[in-house]
Protein backbone atom coordinates (compact mmCIF):
# COMPACT_ATOMS: atom_id res chain seq x y z
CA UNK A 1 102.11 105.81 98.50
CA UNK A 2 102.22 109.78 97.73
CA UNK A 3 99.87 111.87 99.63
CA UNK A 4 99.54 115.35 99.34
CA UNK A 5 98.84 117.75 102.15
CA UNK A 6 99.81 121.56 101.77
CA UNK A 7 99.55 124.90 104.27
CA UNK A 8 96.49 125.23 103.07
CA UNK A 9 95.17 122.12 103.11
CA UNK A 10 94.16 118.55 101.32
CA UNK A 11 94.12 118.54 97.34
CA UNK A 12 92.87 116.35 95.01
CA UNK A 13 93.53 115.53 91.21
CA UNK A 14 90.44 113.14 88.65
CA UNK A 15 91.47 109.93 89.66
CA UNK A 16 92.96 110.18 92.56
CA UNK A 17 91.78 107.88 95.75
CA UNK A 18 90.35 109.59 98.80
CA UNK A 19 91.23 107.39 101.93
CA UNK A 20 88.79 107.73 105.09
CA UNK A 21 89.68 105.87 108.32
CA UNK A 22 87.26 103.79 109.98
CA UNK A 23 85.57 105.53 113.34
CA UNK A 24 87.38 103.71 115.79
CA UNK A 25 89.94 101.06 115.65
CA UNK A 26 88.88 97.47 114.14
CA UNK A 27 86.63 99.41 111.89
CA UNK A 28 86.65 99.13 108.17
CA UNK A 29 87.54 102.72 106.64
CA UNK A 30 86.08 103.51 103.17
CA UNK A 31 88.15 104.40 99.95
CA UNK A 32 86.51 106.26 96.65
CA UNK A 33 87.96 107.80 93.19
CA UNK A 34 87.65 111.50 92.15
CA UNK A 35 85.53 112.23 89.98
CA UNK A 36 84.68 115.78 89.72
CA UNK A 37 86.49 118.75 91.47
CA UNK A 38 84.79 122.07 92.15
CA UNK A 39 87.81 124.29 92.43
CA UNK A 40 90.62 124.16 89.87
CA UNK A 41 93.38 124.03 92.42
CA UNK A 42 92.37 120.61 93.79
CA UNK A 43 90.51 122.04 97.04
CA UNK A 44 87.60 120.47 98.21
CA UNK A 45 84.30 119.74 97.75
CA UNK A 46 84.80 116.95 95.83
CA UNK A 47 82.87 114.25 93.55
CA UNK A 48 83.53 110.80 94.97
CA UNK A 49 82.50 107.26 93.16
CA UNK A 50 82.61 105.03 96.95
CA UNK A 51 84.18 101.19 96.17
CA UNK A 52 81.94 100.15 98.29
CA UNK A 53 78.50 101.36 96.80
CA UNK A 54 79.38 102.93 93.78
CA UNK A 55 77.70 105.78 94.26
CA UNK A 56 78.57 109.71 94.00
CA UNK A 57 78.54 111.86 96.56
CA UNK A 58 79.71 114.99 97.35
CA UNK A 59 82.49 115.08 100.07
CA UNK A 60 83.80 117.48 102.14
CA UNK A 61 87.21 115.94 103.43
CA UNK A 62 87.76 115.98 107.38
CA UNK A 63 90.76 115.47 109.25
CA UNK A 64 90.82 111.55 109.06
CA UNK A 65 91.06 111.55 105.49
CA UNK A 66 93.97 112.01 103.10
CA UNK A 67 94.45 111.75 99.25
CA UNK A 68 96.20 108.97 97.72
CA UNK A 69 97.74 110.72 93.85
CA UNK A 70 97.49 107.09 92.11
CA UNK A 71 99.25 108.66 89.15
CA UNK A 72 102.57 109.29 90.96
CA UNK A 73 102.61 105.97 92.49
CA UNK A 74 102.52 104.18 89.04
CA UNK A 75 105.21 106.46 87.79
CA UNK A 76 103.05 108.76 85.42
């Protein structure tokens, strides 16, 4: 698993999987693809498709979520 967090913060490239934890412990987290970026270096907002409703929403990243770069960890 590669996850990317700089100085200046979380970033984000199409495709890669954002990774929320659940609210408290025992509690499912939530997991959704990019699919739009508002800033070319990878800083949020972002566009996220949710697995679990396949919906888009915009999402502003807080501290219990991280960035999972799918592409590195099949070797592209």
């Amino acid at each position: 698993m590669n996850f990317e967090m700089t100085g200046s913060g979380i970033h984000a490239h199409l495709g890669d999987q954002v990774v929320v934890d659940g609210p408290t412990v025992g509690k499912p987290g939530r997991d959704g693809e990019v699919v739009g970026l508002h800033h070319d270096d990878g800083t949020p907002p972002y566009d996220v498709r949710w697995s679990d409703t396949g919906r888009v929403s915009l999402f502003f990243p807080g501290p219990d979520a991280h960035v999972r770069h799918l592409g590195d960890a099949e070797g592209k």
